[in-house]
Protein backbone atom coordinates (compact mmCIF):
# COMPACT_ATOMS: atom_id res chain seq x y z
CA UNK A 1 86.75 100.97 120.44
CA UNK A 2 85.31 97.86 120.86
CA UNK A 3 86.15 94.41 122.43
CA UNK A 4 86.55 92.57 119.52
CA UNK A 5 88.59 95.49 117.35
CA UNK A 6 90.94 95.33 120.32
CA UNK A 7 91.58 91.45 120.18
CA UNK A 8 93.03 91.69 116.79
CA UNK A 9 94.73 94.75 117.00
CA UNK A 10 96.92 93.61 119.98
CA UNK A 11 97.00 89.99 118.62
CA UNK A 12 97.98 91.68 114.87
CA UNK A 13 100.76 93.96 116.65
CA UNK A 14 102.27 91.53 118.84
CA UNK A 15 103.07 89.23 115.96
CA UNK A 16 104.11 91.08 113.23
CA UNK A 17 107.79 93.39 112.57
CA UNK A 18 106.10 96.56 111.59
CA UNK A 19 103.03 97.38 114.33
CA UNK A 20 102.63 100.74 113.78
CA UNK A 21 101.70 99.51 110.10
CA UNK A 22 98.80 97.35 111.60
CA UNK A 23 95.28 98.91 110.88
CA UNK A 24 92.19 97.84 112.08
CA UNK A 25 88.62 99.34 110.89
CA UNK A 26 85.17 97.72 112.26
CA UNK A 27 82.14 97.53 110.01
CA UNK A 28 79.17 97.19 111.80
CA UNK A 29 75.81 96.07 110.45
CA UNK A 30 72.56 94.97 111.47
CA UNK A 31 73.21 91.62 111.64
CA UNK A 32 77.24 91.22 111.30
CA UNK A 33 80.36 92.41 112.47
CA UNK A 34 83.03 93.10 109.31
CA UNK A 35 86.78 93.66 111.31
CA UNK A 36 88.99 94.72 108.49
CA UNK A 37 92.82 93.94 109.60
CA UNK A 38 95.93 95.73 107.32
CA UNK A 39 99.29 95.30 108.19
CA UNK A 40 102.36 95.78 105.62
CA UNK A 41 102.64 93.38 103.22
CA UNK A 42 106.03 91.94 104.64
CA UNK A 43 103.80 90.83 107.72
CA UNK A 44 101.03 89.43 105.69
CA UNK A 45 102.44 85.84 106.47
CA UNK A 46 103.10 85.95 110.11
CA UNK A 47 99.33 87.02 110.38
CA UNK A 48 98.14 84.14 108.62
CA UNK A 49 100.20 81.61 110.06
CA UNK A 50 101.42 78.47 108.35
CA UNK A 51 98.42 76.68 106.64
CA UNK A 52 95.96 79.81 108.09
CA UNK A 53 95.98 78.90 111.40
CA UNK A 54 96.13 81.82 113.07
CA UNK A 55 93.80 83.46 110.78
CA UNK A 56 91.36 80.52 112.09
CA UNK A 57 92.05 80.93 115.17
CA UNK A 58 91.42 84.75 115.31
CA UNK A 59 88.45 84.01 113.23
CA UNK A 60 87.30 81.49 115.84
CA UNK A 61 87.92 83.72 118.29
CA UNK A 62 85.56 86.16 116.94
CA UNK A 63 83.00 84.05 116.12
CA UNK A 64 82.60 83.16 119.98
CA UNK A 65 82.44 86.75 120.76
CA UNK A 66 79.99 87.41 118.34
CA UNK A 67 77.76 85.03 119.81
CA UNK A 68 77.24 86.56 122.62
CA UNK A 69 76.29 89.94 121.30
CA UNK A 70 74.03 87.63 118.86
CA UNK A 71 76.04 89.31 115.73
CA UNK A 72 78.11 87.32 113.06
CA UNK A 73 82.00 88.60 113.14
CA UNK A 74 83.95 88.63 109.59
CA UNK A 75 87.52 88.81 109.83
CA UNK A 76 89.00 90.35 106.26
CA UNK A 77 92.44 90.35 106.53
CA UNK A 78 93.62 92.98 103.82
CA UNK A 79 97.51 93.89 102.49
């Protein structure tokens, strides 16, 4: 597993009702990182956050990891 499947796994499970519902698949290409995060659609908000912000933050997150393993992260956040 890597570092940045693990960030949003234990982010996505600590703030939703239903973690054993919380999947999380990593797509990796040549040149980017797809992180594919399901949790139950009851929980689809509290991942999110009001307005997306913690969706932005997890994406910003991941961008800064990305950099240093010189590979663009996508964060798809699925129901």
């Amino acid at each position: 597993m890597s570092q940045l499947r693990d960030i949003v796994e234990i982010t996505a499970k600590s703030l939703v009702d239903s973690p054993e519902r919380v999947n999380v698949q990593e797509i990796e290409g040549e040149k980017t990182v797809v992180i594919e995060l399901r949790v139950d659609k009851n929980d689809l908000g509290k991942v999110i956050g009001k307005g997306g912000r913690i969706a932005r933050s997890l994406r910003t997150i991941l961008s800064s990891m990305g950099r240093k393993i010189n590979k663009r992260v996508v964060l798809e956040i699925l129901e």
